[in-house]
PDB file of N, CA and C in Angstrom:
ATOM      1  N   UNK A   1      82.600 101.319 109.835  1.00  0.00           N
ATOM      2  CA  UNK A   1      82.194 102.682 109.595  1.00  0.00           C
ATOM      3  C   UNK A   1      80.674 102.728 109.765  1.00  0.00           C
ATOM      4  N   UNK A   2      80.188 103.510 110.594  1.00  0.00           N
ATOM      5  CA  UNK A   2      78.761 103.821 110.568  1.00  0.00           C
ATOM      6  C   UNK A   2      77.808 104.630 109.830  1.00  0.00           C
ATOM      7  N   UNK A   3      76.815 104.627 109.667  1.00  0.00           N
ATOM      8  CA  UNK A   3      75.741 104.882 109.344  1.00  0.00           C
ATOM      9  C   UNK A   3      76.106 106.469 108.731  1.00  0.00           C
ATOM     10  N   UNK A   4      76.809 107.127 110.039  1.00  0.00           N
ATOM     11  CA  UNK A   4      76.899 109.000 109.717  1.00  0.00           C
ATOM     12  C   UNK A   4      77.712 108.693 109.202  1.00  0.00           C
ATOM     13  N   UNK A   5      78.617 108.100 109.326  1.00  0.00           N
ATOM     14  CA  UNK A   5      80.279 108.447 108.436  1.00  0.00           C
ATOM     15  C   UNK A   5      80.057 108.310 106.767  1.00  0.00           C
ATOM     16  N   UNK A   6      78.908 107.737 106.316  1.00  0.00           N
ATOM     17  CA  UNK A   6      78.388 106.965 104.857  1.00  0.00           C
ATOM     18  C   UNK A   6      77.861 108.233 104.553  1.00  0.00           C
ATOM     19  N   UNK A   7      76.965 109.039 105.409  1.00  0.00           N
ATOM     20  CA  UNK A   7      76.665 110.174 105.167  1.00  0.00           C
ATOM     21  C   UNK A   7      77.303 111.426 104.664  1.00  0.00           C
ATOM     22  N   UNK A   8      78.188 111.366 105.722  1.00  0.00           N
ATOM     23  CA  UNK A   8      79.121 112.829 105.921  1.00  0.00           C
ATOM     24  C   UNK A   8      80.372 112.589 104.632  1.00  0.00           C
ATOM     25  N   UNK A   9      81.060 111.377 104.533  1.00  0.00           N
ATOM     26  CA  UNK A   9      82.182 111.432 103.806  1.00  0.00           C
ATOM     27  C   UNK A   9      81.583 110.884 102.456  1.00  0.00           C
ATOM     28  N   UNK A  10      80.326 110.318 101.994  1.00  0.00           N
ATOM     29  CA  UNK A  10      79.948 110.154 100.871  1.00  0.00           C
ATOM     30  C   UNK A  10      79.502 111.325 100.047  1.00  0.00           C
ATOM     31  N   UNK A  11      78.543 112.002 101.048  1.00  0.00           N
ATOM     32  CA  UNK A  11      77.875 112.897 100.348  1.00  0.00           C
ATOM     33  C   UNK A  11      78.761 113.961  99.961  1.00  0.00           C
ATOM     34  N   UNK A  12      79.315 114.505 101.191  1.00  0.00           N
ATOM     35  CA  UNK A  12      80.798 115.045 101.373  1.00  0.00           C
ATOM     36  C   UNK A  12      81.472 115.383  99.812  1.00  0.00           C
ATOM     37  N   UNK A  13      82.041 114.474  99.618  1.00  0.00           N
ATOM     38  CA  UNK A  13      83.030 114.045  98.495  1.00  0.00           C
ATOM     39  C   UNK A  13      82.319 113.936  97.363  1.00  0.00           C
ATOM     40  N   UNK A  14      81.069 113.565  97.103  1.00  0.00           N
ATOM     41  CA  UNK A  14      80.590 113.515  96.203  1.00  0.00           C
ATOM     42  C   UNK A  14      80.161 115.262  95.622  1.00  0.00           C
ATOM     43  N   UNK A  15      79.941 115.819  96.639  1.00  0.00           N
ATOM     44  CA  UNK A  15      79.036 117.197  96.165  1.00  0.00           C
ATOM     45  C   UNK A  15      80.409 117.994  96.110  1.00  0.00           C
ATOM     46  N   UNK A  16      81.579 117.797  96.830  1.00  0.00           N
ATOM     47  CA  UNK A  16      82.639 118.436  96.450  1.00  0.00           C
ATOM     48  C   UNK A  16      83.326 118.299  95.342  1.00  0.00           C
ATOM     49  N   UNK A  17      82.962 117.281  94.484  1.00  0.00           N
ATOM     50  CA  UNK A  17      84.051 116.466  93.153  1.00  0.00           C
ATOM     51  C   UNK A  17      82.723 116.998  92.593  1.00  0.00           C
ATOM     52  N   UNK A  18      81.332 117.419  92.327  1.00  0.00           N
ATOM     53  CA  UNK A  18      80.353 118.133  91.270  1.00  0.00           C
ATOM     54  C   UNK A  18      80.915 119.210  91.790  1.00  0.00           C
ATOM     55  N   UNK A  19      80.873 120.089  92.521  1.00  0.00           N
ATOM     56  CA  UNK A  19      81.056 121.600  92.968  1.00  0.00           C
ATOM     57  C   UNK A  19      82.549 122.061  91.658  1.00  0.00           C
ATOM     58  N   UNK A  20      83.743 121.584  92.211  1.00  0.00           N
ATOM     59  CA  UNK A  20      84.601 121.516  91.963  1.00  0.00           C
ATOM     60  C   UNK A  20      85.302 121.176  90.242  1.00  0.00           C
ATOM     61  N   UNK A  21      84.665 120.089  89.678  1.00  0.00           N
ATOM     62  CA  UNK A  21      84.701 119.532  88.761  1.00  0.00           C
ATOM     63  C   UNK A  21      84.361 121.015  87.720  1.00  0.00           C
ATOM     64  N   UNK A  22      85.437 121.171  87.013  1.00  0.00           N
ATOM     65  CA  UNK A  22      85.367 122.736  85.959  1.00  0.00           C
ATOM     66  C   UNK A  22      84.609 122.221  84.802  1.00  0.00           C
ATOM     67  N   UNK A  23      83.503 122.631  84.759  1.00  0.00           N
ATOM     68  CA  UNK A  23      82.212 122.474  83.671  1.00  0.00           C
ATOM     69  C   UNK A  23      81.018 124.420  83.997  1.00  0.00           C
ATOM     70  N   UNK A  24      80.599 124.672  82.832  1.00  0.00           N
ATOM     71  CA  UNK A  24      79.921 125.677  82.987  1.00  0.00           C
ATOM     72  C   UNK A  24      78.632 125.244  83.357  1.00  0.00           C
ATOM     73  N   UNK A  25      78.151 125.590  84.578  1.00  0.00           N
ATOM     74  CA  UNK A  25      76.853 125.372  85.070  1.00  0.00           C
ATOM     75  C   UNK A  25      76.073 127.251  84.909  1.00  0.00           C
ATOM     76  N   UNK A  26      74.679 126.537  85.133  1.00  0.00           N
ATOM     77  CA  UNK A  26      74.167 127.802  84.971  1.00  0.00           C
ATOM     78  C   UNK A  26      74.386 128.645  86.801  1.00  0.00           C
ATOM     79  N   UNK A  27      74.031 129.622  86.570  1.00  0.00           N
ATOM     80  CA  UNK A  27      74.358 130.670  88.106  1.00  0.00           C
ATOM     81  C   UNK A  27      73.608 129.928  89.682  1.00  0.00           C
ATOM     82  N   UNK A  28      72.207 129.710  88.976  1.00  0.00           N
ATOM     83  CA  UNK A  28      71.278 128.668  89.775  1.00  0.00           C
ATOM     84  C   UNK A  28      71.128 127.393  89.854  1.00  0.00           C
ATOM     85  N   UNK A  29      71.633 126.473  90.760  1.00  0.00           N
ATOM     86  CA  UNK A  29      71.585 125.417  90.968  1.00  0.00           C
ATOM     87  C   UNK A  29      70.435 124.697  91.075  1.00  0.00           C
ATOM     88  N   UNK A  30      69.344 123.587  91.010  1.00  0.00           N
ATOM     89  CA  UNK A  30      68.883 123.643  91.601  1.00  0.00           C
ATOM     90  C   UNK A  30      68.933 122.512  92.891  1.00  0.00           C
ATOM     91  N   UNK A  31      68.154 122.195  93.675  1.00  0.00           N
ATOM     92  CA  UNK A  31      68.508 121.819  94.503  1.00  0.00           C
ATOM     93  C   UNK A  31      68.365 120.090  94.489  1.00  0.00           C
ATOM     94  N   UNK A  32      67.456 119.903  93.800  1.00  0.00           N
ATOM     95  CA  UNK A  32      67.299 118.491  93.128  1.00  0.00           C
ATOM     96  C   UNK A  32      68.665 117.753  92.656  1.00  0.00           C
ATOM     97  N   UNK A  33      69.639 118.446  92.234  1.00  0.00           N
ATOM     98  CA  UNK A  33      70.676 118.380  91.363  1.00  0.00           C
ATOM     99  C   UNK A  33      71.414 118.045  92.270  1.00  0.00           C
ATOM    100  N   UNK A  34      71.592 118.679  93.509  1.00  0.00           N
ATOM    101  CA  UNK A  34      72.718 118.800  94.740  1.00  0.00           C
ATOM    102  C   UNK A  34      72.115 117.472  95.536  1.00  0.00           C
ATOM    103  N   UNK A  35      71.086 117.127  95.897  1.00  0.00           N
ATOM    104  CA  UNK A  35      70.419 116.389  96.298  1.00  0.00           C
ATOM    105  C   UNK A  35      70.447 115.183  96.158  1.00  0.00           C
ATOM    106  N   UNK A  36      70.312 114.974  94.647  1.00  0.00           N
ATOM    107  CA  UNK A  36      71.006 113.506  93.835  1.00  0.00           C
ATOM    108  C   UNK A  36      72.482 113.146  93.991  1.00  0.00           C
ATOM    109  N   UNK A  37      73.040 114.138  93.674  1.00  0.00           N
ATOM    110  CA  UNK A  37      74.423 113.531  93.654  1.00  0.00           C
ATOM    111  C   UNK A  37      75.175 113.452  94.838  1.00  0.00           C
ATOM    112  N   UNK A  38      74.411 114.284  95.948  1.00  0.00           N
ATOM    113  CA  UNK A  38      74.780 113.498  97.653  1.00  0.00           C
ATOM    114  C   UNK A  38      74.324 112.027  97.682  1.00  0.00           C
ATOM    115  N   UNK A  39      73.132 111.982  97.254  1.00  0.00           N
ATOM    116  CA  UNK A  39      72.726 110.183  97.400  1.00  0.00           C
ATOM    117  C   UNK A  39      73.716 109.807  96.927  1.00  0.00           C
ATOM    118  N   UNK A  40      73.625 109.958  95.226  1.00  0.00           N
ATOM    119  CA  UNK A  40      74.723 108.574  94.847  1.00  0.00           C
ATOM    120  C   UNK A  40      76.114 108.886  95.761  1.00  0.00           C
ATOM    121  N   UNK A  41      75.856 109.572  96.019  1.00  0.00           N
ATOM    122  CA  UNK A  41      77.601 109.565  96.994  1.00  0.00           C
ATOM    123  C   UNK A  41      77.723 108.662  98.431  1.00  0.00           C
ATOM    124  N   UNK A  42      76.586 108.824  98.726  1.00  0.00           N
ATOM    125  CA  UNK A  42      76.305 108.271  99.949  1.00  0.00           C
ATOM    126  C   UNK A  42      76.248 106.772  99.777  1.00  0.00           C
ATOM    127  N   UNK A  43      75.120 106.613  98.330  1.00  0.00           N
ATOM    128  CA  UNK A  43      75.189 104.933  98.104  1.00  0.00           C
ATOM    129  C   UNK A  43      76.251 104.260  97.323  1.00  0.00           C
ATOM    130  N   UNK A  44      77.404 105.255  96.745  1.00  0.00           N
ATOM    131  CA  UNK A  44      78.682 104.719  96.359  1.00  0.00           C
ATOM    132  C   UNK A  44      79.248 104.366  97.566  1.00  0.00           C
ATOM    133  N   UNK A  45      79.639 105.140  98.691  1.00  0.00           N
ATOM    134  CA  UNK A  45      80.619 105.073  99.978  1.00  0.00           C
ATOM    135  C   UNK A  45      79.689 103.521 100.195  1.00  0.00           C
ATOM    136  N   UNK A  46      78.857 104.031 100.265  1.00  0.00           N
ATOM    137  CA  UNK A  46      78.041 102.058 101.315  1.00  0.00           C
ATOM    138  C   UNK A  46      78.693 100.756 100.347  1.00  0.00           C
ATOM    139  N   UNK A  47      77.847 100.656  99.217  1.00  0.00           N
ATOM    140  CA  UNK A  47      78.760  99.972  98.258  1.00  0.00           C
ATOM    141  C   UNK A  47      79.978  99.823  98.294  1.00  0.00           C
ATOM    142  N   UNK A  48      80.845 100.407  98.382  1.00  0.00           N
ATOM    143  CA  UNK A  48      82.248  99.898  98.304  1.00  0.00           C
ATOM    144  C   UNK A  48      82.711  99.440  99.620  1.00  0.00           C
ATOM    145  N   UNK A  49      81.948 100.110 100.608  1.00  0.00           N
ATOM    146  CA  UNK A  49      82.666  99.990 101.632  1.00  0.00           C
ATOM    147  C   UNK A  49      82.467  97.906 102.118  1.00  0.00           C
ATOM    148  N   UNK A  50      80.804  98.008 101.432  1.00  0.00           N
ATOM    149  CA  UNK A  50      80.279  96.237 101.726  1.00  0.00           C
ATOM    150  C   UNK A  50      81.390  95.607 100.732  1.00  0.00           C
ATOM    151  N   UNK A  51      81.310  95.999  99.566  1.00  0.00           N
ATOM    152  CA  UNK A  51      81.960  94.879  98.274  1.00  0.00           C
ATOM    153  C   UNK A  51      83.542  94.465  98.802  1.00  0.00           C
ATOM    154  N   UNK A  52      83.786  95.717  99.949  1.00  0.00           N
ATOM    155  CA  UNK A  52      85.446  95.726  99.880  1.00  0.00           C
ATOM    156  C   UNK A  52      85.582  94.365 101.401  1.00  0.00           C
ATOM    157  N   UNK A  53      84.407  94.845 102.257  1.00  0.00           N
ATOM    158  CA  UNK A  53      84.058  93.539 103.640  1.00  0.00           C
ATOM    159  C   UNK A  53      84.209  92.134 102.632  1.00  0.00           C
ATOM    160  N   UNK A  54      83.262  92.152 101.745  1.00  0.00           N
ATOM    161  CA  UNK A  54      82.882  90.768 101.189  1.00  0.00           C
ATOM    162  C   UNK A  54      83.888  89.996 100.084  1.00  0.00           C
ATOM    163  N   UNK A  55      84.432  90.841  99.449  1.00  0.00           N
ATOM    164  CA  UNK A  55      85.703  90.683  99.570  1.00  0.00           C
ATOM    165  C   UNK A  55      87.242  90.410  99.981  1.00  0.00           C
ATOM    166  N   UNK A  56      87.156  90.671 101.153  1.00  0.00           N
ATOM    167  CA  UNK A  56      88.096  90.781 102.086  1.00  0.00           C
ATOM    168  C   UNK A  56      89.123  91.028 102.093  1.00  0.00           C
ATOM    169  N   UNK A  57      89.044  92.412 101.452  1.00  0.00           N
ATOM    170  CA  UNK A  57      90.087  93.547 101.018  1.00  0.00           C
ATOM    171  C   UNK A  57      90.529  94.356 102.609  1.00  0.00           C
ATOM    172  N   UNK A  58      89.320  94.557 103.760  1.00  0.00           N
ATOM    173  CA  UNK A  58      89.275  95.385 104.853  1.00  0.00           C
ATOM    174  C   UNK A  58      88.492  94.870 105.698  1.00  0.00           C
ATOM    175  N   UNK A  59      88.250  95.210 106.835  1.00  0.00           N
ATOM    176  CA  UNK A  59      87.586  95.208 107.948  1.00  0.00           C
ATOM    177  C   UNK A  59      86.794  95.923 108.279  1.00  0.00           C
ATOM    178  N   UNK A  60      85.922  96.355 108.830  1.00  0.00           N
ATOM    179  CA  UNK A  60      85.036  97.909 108.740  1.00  0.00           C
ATOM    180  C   UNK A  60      85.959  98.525 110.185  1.00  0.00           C
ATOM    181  N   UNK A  61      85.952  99.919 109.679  1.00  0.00           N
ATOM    182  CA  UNK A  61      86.884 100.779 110.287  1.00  0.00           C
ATOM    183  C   UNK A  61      88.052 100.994 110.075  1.00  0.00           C
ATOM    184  N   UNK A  62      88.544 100.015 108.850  1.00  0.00           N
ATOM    185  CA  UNK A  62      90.162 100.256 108.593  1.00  0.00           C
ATOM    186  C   UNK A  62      90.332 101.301 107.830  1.00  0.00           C
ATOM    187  N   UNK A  63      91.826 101.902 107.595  1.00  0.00           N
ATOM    188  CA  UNK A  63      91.521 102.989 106.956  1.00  0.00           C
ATOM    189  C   UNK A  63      91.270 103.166 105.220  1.00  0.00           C
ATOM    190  N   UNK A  64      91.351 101.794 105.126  1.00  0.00           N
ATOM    191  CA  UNK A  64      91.351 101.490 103.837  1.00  0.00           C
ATOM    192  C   UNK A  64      89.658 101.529 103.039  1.00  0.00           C
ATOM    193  N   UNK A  65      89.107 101.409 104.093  1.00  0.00           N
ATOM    194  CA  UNK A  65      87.723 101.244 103.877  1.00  0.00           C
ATOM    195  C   UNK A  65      87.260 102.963 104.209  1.00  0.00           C
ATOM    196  N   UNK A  66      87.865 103.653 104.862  1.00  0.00           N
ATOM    197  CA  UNK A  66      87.385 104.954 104.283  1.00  0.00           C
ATOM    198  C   UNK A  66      88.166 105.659 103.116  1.00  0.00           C
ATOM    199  N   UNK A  67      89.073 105.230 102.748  1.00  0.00           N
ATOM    200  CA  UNK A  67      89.908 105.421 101.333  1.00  0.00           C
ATOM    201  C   UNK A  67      89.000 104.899  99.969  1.00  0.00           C
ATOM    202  N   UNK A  68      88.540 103.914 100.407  1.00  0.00           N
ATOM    203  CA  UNK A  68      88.053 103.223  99.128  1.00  0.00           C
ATOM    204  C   UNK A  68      86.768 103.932  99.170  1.00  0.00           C
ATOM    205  N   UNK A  69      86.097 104.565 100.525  1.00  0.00           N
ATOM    206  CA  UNK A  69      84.828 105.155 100.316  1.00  0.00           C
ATOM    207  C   UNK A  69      84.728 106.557  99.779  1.00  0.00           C
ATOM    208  N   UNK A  70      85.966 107.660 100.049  1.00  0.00           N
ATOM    209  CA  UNK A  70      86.164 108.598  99.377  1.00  0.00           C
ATOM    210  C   UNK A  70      86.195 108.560  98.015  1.00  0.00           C
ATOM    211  N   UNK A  71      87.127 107.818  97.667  1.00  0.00           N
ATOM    212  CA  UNK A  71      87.141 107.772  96.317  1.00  0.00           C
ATOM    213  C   UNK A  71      85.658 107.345  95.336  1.00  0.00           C
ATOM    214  N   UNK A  72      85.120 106.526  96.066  1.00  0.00           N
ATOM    215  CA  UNK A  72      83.694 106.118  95.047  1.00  0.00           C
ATOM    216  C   UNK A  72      83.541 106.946  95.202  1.00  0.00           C
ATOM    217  N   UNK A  73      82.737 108.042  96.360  1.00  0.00           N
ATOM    218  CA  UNK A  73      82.333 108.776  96.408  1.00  0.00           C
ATOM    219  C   UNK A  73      82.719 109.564  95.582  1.00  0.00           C
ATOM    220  N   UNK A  74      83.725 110.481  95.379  1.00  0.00           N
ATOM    221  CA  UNK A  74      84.402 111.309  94.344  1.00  0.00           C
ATOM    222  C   UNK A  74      84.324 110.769  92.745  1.00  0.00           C
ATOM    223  N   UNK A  75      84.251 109.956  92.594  1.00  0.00           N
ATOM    224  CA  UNK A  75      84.559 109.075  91.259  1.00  0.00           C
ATOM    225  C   UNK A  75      83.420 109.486  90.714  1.00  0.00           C
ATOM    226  N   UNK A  76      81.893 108.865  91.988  1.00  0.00           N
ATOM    227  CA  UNK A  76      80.560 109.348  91.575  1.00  0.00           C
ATOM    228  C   UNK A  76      80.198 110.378  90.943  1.00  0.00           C
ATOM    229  N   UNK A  77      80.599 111.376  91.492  1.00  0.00           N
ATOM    230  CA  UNK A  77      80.146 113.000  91.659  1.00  0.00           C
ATOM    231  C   UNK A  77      81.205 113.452  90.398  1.00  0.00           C
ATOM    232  N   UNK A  78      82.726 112.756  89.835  1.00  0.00           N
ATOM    233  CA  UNK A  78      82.904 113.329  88.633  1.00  0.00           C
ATOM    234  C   UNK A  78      81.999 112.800  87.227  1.00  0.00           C
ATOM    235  N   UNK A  79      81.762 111.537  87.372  1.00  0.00           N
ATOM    236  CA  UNK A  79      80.937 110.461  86.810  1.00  0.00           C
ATOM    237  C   UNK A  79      79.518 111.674  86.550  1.00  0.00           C
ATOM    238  N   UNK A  80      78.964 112.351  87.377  1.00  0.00           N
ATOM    239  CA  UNK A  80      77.650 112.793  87.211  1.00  0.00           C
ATOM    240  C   UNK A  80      77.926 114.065  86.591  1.00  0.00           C
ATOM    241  N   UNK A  81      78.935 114.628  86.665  1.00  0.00           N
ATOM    242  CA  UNK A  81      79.577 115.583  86.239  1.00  0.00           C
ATOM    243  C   UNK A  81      79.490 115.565  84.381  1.00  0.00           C
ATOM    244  N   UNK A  82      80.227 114.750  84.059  1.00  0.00           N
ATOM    245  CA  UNK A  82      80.792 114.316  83.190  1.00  0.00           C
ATOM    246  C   UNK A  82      79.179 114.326  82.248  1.00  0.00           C
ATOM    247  N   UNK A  83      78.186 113.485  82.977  1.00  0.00           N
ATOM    248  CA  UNK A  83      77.274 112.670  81.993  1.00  0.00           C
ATOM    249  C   UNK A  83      76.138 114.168  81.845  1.00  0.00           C
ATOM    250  N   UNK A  84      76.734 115.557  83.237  1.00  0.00           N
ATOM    251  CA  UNK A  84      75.396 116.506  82.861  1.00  0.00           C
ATOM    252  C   UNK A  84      75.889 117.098  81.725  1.00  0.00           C
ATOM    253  N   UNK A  85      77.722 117.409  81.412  1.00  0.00           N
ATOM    254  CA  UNK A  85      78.371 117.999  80.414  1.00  0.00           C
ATOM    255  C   UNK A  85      77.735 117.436  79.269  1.00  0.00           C
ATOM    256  N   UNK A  86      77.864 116.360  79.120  1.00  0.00           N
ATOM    257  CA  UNK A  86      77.385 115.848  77.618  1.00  0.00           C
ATOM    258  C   UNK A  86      75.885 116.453  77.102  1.00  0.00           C
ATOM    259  N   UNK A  87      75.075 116.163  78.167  1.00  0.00           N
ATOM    260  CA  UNK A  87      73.631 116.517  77.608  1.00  0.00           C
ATOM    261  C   UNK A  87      74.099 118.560  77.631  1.00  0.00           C
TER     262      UNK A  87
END
């Protein structure tokens, strides 16, 4: 998986599992907020996708390795979810 795909399906999934995730946010977002939790989405998908190579759970490009990258990704973004609810 390349470089864009870490991009597109991390950030992706990550800002869709905060968007999505039912918590009362205020009307204005700001953009800092949206911003962060694309990274960690982006650096969850990379992460799993290496731990799962070094491991040798997958191959890069299998489909398992974009399965396992959605999900961090998503996991992330409820994870950040979760920790803005509390405060």
């Amino acid at each position: 998986m390349g470089f864009l795909a870490f991009l597109v399906i991390g950030g992706g999934s990550s800002l869709a599992s905060w968007i999505f995730y039912p918590i009362k946010r205020p009307i204005k977002t700001s953009s800092k907020q949206l911003l962060f939790v694309i990274i960690l989405g982006v650096i969850a998908a990379i992460t799993s996708s290496y731990l799962g190579q070094w491991f040798e759970l997958f191959h890069s490009g299998q489909m398992l390795e974009w399965l396992c990258a959605i999900f961090a990704a998503t996991f992330v973004g409820i994870i950040y979810s979760v920790a803005l609810k509390q405060n």
